[in-house]
PDB file of N, CA and C in Angstrom:
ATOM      1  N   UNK A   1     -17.517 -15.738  -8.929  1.00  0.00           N
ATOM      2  CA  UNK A   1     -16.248 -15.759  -8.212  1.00  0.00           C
ATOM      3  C   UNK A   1     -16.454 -16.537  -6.919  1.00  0.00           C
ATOM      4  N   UNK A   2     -15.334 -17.229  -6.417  1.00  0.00           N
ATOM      5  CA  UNK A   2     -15.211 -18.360  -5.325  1.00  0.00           C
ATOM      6  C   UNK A   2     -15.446 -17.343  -3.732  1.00  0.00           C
ATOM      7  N   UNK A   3     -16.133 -17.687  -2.614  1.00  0.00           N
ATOM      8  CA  UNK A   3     -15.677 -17.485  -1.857  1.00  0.00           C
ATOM      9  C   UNK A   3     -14.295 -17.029  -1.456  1.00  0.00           C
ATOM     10  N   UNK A   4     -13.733 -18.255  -1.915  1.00  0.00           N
ATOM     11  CA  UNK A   4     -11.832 -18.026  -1.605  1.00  0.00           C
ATOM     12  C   UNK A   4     -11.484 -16.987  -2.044  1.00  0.00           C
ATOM     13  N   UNK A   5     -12.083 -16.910  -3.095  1.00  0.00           N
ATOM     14  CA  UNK A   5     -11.672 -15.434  -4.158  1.00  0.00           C
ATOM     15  C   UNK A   5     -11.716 -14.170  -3.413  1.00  0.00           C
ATOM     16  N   UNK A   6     -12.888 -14.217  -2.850  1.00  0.00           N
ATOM     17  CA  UNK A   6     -13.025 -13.072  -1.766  1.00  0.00           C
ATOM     18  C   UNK A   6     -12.266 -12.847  -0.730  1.00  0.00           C
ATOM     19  N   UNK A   7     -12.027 -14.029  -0.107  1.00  0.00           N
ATOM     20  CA  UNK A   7     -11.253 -14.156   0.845  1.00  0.00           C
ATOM     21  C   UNK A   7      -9.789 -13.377   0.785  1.00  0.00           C
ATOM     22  N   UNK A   8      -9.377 -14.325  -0.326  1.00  0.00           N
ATOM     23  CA  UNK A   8      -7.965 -13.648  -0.993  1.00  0.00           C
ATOM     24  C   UNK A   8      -8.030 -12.219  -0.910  1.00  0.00           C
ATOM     25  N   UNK A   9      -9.303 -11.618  -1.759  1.00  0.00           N
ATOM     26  CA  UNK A   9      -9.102 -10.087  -1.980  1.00  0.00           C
ATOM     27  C   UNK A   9      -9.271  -9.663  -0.833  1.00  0.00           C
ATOM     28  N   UNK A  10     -10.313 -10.141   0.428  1.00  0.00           N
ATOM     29  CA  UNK A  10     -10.141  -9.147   1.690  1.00  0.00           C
ATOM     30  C   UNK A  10      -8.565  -9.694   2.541  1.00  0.00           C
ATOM     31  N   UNK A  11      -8.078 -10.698   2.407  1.00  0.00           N
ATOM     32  CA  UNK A  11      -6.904 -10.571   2.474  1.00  0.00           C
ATOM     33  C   UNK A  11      -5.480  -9.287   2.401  1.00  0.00           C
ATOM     34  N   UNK A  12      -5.842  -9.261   1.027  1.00  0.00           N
ATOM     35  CA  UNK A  12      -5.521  -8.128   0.360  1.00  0.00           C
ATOM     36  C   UNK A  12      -5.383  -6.792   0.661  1.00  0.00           C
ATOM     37  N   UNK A  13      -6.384  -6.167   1.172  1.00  0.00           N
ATOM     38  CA  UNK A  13      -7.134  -5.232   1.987  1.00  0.00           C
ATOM     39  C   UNK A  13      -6.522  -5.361   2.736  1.00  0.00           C
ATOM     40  N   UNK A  14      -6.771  -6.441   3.755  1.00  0.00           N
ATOM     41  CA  UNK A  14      -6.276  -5.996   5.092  1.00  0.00           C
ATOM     42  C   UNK A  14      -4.940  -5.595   5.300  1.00  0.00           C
ATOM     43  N   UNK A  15      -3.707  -6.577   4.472  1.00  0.00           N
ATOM     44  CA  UNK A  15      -2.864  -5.911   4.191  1.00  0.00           C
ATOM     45  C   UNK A  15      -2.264  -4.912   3.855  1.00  0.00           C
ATOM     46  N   UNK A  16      -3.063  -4.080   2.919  1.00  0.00           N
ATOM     47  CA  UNK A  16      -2.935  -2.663   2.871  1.00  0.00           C
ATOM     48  C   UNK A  16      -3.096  -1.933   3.556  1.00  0.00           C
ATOM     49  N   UNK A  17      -4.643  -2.217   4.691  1.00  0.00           N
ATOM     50  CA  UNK A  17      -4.551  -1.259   5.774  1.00  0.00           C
ATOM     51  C   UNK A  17      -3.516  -1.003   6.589  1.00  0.00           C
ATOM     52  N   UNK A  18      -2.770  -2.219   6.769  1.00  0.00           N
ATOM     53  CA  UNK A  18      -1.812  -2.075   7.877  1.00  0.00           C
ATOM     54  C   UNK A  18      -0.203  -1.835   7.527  1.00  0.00           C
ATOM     55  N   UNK A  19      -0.303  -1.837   5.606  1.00  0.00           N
ATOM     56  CA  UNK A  19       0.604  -1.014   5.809  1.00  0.00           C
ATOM     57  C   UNK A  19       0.474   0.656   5.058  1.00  0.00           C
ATOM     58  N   UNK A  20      -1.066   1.188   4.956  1.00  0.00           N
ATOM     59  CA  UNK A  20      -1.318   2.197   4.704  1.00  0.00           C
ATOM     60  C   UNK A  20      -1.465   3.019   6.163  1.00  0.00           C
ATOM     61  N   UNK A  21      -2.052   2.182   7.367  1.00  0.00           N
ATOM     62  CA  UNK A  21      -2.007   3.107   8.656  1.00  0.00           C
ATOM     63  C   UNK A  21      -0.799   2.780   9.544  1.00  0.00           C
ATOM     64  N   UNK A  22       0.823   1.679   9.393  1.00  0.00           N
ATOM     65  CA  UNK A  22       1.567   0.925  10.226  1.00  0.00           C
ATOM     66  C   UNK A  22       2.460   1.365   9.703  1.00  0.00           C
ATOM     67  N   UNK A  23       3.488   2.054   8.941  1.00  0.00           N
ATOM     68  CA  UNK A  23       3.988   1.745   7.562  1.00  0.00           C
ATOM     69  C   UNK A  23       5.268   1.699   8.200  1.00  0.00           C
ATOM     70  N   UNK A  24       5.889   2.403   9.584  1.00  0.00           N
ATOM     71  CA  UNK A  24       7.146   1.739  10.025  1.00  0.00           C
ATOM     72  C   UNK A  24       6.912   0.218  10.801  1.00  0.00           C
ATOM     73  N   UNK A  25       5.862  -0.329  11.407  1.00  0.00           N
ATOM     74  CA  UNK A  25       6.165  -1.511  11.673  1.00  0.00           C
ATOM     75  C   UNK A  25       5.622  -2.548  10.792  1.00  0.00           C
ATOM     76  N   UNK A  26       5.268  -2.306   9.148  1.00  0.00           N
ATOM     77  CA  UNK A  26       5.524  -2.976   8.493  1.00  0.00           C
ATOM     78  C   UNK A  26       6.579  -3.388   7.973  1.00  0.00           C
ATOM     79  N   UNK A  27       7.270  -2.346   7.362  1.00  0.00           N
ATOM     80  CA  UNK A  27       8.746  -1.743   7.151  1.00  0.00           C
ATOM     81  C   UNK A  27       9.542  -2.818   8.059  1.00  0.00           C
ATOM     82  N   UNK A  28       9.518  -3.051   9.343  1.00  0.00           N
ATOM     83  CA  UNK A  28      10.291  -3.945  10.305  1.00  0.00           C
ATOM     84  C   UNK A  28       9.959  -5.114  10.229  1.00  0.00           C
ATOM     85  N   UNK A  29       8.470  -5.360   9.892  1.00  0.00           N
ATOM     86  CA  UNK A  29       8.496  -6.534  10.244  1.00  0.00           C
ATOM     87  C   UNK A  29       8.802  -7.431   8.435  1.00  0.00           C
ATOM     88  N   UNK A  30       8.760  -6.953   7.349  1.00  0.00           N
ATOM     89  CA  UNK A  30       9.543  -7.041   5.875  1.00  0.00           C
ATOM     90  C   UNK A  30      10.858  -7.031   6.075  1.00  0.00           C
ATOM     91  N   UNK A  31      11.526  -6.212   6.938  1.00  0.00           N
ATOM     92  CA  UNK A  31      13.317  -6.076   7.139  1.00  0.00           C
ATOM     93  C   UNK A  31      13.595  -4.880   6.006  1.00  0.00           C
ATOM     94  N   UNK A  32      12.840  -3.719   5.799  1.00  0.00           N
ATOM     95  CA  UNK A  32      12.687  -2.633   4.790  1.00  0.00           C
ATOM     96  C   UNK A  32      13.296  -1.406   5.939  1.00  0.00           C
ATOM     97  N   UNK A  33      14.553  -0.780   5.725  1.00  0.00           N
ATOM     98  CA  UNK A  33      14.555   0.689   6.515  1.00  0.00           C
ATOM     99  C   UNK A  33      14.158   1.183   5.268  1.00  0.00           C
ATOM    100  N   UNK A  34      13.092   2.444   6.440  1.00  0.00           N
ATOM    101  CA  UNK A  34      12.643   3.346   5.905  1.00  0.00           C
ATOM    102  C   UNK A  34      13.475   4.530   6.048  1.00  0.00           C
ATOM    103  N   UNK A  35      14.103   5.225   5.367  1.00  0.00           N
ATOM    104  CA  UNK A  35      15.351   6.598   5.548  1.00  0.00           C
ATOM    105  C   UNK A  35      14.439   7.940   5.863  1.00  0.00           C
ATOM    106  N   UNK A  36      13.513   8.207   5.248  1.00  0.00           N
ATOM    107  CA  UNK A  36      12.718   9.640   5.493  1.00  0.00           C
ATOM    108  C   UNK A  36      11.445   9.722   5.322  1.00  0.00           C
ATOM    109  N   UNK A  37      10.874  10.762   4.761  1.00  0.00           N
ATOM    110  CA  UNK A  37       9.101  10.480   4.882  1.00  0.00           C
ATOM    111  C   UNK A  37       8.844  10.583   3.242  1.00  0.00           C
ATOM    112  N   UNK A  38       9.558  10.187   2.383  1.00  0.00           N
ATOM    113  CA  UNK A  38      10.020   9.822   0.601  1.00  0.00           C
ATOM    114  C   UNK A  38       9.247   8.797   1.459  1.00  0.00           C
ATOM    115  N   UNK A  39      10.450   7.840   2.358  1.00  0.00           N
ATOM    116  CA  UNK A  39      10.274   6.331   2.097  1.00  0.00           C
ATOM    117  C   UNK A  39       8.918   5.744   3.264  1.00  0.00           C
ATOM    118  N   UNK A  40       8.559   6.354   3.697  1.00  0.00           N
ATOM    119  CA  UNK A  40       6.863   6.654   4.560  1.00  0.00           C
ATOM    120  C   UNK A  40       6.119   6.523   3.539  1.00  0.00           C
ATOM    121  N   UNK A  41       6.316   7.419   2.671  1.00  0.00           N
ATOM    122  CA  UNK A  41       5.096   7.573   1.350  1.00  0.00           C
ATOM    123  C   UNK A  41       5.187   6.745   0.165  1.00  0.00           C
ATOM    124  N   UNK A  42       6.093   5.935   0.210  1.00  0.00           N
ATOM    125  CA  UNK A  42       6.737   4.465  -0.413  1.00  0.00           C
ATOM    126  C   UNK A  42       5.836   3.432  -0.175  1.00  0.00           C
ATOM    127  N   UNK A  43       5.926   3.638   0.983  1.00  0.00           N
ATOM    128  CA  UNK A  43       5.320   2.165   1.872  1.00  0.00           C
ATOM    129  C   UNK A  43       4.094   2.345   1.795  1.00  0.00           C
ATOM    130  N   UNK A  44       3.676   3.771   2.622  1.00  0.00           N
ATOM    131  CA  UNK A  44       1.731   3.839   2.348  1.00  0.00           C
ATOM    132  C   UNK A  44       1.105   3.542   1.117  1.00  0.00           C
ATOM    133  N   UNK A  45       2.031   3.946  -0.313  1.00  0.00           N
ATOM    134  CA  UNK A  45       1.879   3.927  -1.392  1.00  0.00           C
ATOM    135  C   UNK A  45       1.140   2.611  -1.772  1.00  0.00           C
ATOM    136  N   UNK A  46       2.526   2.066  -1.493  1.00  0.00           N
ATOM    137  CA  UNK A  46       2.639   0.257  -2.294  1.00  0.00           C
ATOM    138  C   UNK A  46       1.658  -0.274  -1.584  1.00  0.00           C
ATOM    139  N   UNK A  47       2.413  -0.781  -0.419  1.00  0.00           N
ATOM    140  CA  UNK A  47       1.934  -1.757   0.994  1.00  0.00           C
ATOM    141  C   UNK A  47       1.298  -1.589   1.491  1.00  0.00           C
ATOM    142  N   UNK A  48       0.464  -0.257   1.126  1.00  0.00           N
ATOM    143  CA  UNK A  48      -1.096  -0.108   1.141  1.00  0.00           C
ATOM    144  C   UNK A  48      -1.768   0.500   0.526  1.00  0.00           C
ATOM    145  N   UNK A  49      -1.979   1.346  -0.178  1.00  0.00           N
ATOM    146  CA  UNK A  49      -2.715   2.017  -1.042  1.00  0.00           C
ATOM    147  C   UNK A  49      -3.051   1.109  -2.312  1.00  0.00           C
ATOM    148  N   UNK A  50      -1.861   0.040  -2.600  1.00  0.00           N
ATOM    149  CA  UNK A  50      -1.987  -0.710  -3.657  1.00  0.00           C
ATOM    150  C   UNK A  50      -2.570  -2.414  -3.449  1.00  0.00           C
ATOM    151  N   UNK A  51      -2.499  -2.599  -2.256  1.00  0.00           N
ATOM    152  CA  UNK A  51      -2.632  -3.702  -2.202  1.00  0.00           C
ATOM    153  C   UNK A  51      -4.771  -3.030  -1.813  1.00  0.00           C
ATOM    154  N   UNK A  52      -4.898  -2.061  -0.950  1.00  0.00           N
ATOM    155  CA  UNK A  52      -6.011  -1.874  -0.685  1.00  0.00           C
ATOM    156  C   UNK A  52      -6.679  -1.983  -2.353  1.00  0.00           C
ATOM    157  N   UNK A  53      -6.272  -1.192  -3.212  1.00  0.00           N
ATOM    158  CA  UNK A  53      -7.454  -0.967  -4.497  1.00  0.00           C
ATOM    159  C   UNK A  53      -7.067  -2.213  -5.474  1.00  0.00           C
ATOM    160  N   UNK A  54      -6.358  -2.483  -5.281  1.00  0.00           N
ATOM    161  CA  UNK A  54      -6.294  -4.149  -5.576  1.00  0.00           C
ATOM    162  C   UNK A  54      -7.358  -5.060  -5.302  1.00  0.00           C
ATOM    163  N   UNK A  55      -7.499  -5.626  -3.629  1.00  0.00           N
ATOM    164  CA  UNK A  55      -8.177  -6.528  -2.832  1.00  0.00           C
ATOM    165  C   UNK A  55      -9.640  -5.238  -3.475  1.00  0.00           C
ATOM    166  N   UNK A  56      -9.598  -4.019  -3.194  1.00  0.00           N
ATOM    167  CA  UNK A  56     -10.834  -3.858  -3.403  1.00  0.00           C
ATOM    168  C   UNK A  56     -11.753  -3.581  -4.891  1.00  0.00           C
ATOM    169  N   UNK A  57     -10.755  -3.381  -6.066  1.00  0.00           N
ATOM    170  CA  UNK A  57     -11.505  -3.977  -7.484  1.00  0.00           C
ATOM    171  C   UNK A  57     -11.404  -5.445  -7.438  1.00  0.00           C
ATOM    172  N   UNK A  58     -11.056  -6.520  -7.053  1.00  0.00           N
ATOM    173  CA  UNK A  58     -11.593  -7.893  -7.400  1.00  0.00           C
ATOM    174  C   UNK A  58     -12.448  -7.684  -6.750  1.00  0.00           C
ATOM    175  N   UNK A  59     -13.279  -7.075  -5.413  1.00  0.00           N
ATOM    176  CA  UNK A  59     -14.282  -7.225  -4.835  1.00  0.00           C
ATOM    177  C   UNK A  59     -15.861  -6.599  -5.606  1.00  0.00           C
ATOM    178  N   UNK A  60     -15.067  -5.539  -5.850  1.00  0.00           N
ATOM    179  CA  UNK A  60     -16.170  -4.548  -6.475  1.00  0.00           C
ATOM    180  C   UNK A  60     -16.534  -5.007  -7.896  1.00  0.00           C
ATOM    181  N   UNK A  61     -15.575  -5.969  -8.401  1.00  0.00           N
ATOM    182  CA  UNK A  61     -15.789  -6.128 -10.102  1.00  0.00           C
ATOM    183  C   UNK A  61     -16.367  -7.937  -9.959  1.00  0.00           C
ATOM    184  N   UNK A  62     -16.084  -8.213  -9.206  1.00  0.00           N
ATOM    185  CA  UNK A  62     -16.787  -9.653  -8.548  1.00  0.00           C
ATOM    186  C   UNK A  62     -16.568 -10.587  -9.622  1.00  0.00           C
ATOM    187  N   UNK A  63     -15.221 -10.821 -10.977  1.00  0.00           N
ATOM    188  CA  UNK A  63     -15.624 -11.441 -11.504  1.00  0.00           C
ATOM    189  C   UNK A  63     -14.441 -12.789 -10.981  1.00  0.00           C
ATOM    190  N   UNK A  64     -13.956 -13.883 -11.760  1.00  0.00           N
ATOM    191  CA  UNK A  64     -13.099 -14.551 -12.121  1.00  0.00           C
ATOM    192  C   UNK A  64     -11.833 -13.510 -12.507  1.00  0.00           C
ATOM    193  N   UNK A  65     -12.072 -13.056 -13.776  1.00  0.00           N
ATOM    194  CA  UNK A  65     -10.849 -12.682 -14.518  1.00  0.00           C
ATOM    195  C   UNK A  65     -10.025 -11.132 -13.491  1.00  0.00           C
ATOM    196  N   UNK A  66     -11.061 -10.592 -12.736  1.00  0.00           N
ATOM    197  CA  UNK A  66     -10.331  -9.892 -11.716  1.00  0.00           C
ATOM    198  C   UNK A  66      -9.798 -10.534 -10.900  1.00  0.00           C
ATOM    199  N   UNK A  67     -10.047 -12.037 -10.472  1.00  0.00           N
ATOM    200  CA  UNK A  67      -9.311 -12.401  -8.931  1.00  0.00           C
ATOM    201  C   UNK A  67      -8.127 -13.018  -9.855  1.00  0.00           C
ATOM    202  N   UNK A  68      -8.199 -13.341 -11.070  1.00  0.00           N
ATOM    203  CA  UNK A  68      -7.074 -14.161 -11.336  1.00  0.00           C
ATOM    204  C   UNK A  68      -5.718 -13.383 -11.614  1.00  0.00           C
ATOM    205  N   UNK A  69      -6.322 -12.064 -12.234  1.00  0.00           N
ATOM    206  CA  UNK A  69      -5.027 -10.811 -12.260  1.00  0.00           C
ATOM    207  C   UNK A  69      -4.444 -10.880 -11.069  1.00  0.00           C
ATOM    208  N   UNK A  70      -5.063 -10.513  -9.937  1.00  0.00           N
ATOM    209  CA  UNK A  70      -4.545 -10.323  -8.531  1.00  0.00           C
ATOM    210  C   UNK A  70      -3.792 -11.785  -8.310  1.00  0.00           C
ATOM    211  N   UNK A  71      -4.519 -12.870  -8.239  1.00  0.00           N
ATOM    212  CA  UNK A  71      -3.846 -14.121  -7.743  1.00  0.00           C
ATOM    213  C   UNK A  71      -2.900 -13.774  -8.455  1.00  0.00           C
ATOM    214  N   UNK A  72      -2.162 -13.757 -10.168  1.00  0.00           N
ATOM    215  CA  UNK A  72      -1.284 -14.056 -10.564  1.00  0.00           C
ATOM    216  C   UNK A  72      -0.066 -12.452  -9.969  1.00  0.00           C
ATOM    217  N   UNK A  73      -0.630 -11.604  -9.509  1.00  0.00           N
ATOM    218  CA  UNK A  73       0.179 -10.951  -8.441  1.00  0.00           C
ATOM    219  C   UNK A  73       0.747 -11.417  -7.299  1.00  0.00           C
ATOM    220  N   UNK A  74       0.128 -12.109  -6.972  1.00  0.00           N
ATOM    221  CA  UNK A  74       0.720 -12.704  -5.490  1.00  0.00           C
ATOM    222  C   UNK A  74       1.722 -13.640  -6.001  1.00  0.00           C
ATOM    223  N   UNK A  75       1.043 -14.685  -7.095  1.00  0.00           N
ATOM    224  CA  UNK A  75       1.964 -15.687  -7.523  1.00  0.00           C
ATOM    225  C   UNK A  75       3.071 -15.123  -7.833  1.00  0.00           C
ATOM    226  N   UNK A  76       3.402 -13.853  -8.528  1.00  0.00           N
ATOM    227  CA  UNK A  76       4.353 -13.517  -9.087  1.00  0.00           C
ATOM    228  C   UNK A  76       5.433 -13.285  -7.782  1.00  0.00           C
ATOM    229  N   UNK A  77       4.817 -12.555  -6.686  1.00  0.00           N
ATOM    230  CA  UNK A  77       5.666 -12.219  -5.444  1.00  0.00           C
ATOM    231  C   UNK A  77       6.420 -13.632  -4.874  1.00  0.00           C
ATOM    232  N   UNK A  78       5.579 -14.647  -5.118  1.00  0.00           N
ATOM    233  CA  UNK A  78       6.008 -15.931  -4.771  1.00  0.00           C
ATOM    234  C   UNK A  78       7.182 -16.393  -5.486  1.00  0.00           C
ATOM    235  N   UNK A  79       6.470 -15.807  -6.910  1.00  0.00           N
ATOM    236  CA  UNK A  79       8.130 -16.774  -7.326  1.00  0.00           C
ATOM    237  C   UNK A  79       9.219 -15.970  -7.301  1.00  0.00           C
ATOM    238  N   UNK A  80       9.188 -14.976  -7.273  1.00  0.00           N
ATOM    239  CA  UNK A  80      10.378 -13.590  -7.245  1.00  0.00           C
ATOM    240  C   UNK A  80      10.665 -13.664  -5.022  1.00  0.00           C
ATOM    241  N   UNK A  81      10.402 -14.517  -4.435  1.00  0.00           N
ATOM    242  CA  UNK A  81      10.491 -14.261  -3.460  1.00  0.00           C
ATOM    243  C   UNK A  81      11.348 -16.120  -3.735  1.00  0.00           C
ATOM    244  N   UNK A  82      10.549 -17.035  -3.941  1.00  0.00           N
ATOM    245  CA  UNK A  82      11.174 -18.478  -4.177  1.00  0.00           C
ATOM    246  C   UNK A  82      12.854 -18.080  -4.852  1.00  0.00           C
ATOM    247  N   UNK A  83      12.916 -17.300  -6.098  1.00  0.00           N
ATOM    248  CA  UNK A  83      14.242 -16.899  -6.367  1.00  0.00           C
ATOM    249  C   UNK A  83      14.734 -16.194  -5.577  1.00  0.00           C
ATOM    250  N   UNK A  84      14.926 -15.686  -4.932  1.00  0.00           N
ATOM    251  CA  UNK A  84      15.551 -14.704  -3.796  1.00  0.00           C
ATOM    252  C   UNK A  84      15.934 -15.507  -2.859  1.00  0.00           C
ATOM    253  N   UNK A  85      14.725 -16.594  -2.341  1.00  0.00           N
ATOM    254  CA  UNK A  85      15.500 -18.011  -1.206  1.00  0.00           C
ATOM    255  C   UNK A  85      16.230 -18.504  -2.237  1.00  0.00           C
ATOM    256  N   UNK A  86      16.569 -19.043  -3.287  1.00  0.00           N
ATOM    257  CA  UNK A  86      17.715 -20.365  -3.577  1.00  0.00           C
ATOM    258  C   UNK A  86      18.863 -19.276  -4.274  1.00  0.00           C
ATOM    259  N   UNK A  87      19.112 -17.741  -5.092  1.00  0.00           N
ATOM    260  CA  UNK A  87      19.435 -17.660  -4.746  1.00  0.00           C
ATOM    261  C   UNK A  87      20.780 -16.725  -4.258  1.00  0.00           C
ATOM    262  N   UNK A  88      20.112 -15.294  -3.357  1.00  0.00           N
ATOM    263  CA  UNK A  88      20.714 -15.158  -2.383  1.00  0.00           C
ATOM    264  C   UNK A  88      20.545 -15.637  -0.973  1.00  0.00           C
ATOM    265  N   UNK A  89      20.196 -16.704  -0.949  1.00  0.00           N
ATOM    266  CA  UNK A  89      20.602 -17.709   0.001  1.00  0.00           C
ATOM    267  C   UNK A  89      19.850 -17.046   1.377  1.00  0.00           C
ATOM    268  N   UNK A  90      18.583 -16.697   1.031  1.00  0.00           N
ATOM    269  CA  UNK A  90      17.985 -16.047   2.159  1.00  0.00           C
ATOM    270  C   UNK A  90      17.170 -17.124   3.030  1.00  0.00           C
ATOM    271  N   UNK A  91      17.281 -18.427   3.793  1.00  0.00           N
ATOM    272  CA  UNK A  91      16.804 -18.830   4.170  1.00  0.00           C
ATOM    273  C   UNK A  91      16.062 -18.373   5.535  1.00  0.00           C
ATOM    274  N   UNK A  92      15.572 -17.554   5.799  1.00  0.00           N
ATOM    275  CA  UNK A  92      15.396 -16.924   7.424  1.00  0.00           C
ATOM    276  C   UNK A  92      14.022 -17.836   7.381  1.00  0.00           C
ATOM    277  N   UNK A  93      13.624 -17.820   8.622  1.00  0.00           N
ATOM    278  CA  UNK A  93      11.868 -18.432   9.076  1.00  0.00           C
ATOM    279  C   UNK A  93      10.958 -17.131   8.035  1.00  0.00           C
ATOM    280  N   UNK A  94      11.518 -15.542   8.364  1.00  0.00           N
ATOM    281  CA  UNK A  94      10.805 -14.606   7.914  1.00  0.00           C
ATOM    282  C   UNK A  94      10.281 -14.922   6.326  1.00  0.00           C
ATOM    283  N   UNK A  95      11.355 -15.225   5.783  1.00  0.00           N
ATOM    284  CA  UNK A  95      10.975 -15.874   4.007  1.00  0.00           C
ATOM    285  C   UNK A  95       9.895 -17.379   4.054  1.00  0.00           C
ATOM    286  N   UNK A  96      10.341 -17.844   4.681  1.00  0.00           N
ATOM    287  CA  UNK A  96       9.749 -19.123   4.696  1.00  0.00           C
ATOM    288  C   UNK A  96       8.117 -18.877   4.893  1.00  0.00           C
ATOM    289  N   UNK A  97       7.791 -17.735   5.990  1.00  0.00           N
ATOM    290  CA  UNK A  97       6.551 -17.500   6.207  1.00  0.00           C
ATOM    291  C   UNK A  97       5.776 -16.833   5.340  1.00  0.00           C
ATOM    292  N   UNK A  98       6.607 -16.003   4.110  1.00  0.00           N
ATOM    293  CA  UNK A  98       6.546 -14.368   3.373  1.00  0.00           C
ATOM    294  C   UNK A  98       5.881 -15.835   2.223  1.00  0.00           C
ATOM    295  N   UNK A  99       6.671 -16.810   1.985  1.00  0.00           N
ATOM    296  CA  UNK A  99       6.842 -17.996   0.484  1.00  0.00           C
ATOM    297  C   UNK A  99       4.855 -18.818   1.072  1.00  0.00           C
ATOM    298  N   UNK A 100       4.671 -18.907   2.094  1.00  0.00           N
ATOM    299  CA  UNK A 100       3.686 -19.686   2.777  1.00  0.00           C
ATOM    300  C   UNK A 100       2.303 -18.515   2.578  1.00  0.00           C
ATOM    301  N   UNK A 101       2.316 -17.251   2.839  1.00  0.00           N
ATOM    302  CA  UNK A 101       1.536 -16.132   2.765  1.00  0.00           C
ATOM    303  C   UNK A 101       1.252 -16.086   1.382  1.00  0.00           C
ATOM    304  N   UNK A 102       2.296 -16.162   0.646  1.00  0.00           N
ATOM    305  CA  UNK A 102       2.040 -15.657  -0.661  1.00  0.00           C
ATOM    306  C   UNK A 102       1.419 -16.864  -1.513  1.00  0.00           C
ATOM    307  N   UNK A 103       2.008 -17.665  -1.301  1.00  0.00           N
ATOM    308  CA  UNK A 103       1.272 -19.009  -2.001  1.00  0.00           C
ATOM    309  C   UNK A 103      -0.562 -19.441  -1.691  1.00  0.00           C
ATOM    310  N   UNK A 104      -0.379 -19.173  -0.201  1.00  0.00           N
ATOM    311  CA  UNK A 104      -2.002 -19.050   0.084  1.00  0.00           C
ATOM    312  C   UNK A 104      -2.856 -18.177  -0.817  1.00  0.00           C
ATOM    313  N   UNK A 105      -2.023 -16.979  -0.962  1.00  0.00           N
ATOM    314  CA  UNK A 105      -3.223 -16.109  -0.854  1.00  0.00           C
ATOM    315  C   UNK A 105      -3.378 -16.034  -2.896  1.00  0.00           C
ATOM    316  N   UNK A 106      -2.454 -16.286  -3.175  1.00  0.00           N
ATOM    317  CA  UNK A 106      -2.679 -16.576  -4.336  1.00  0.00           C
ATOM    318  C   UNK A 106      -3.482 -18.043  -4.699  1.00  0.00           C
ATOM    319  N   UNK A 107      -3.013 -18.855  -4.130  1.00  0.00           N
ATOM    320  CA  UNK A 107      -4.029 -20.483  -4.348  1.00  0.00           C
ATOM    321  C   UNK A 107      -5.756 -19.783  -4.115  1.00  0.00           C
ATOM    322  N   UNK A 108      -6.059 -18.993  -2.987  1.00  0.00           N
ATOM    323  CA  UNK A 108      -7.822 -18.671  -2.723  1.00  0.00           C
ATOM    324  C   UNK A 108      -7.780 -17.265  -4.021  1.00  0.00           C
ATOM    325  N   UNK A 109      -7.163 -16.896  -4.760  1.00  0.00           N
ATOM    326  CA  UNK A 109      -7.547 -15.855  -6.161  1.00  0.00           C
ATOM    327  C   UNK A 109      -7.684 -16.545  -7.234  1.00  0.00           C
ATOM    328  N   UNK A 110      -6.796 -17.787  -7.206  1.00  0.00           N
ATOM    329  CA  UNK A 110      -6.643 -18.342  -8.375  1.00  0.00           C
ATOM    330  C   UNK A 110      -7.609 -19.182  -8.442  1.00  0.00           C
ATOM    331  N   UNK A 111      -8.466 -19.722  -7.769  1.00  0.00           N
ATOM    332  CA  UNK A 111      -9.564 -20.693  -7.555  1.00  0.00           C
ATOM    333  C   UNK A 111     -10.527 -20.247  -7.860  1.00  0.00           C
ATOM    334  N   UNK A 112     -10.891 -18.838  -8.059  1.00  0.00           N
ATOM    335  CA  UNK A 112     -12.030 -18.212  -8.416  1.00  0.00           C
ATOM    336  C   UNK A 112     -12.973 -19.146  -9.468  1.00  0.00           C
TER     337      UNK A 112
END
C-alpha cells in the first residue's frame, strides 16, 4: 500500500476524531442541526466512530484492496455531493471545499 494510502486513511481518522469528540461544531461547520442527543449520537456515530474504524482497518489491514474500498467511499461522497451541486443548485464555497476534500482524499486511497 502507497504512502498516500496511508495518508488518506489517517486522514480519515482524524476526521472521525473530531467529529467523535466535536460533534456540534462539526454539525455547524457541515450546515447539519443537531435537534437532541438521538442526533449527538448520530454524528459521534457516523462522523466519527465510522470514519475512525474505517481510516483505521485500511491501516491495520495494510493492503491495496482495503484502501481502495475506503477510496471508493470517499469517491462515492464526491459524486453524491457533485449531484447535489448541479442539482439542487448548492453552489456555496462550503460545497466547493466539501467536492475538493473529498476528491483528495479519495485520489491518495485510490493510488494505493
Amino acid at each position: 500500500m502507497s504512502i498516500a494510502a496511508y495518508f488518506g486513511a489517517a486522514i480519515s481518522m482524524a476526521a472521525g476524531v473530531l467529529g467523535l469528540l466535536w460533534p456540534r461544531t462539526v454539525s455547524r461547520v457541515i450546515g447539519i442541526h443537531i435537534p437532541g442527543r438521538l442526533g449527538l449520537s448520530e454524528v459521534r456515530a457516523t462522523y466519527g466512530g465510522l470514519f475512525i474504524g474505517a481510516g483505521l482497518a485500511v491501516t491495520l489491514i495494510g493492503n491495496r484492496d482495503a484502501a481502495l474500498v475506503l477510496g471508493a467511499a470517499w469517491a462515492g461522497a464526491f459524486i453524491g455531493r457533485a449531484v447535489s451541486f448541479v442539482i439542487d443548485r448548492s453552489h456555496m464555497n462550503e460545497n466547493i471545499a466539501g467536492l475538493a476534500i473529498e476528491a483528495t482524499i479519495a485520489l491518495l486511497l485510490l493510488s494505493a
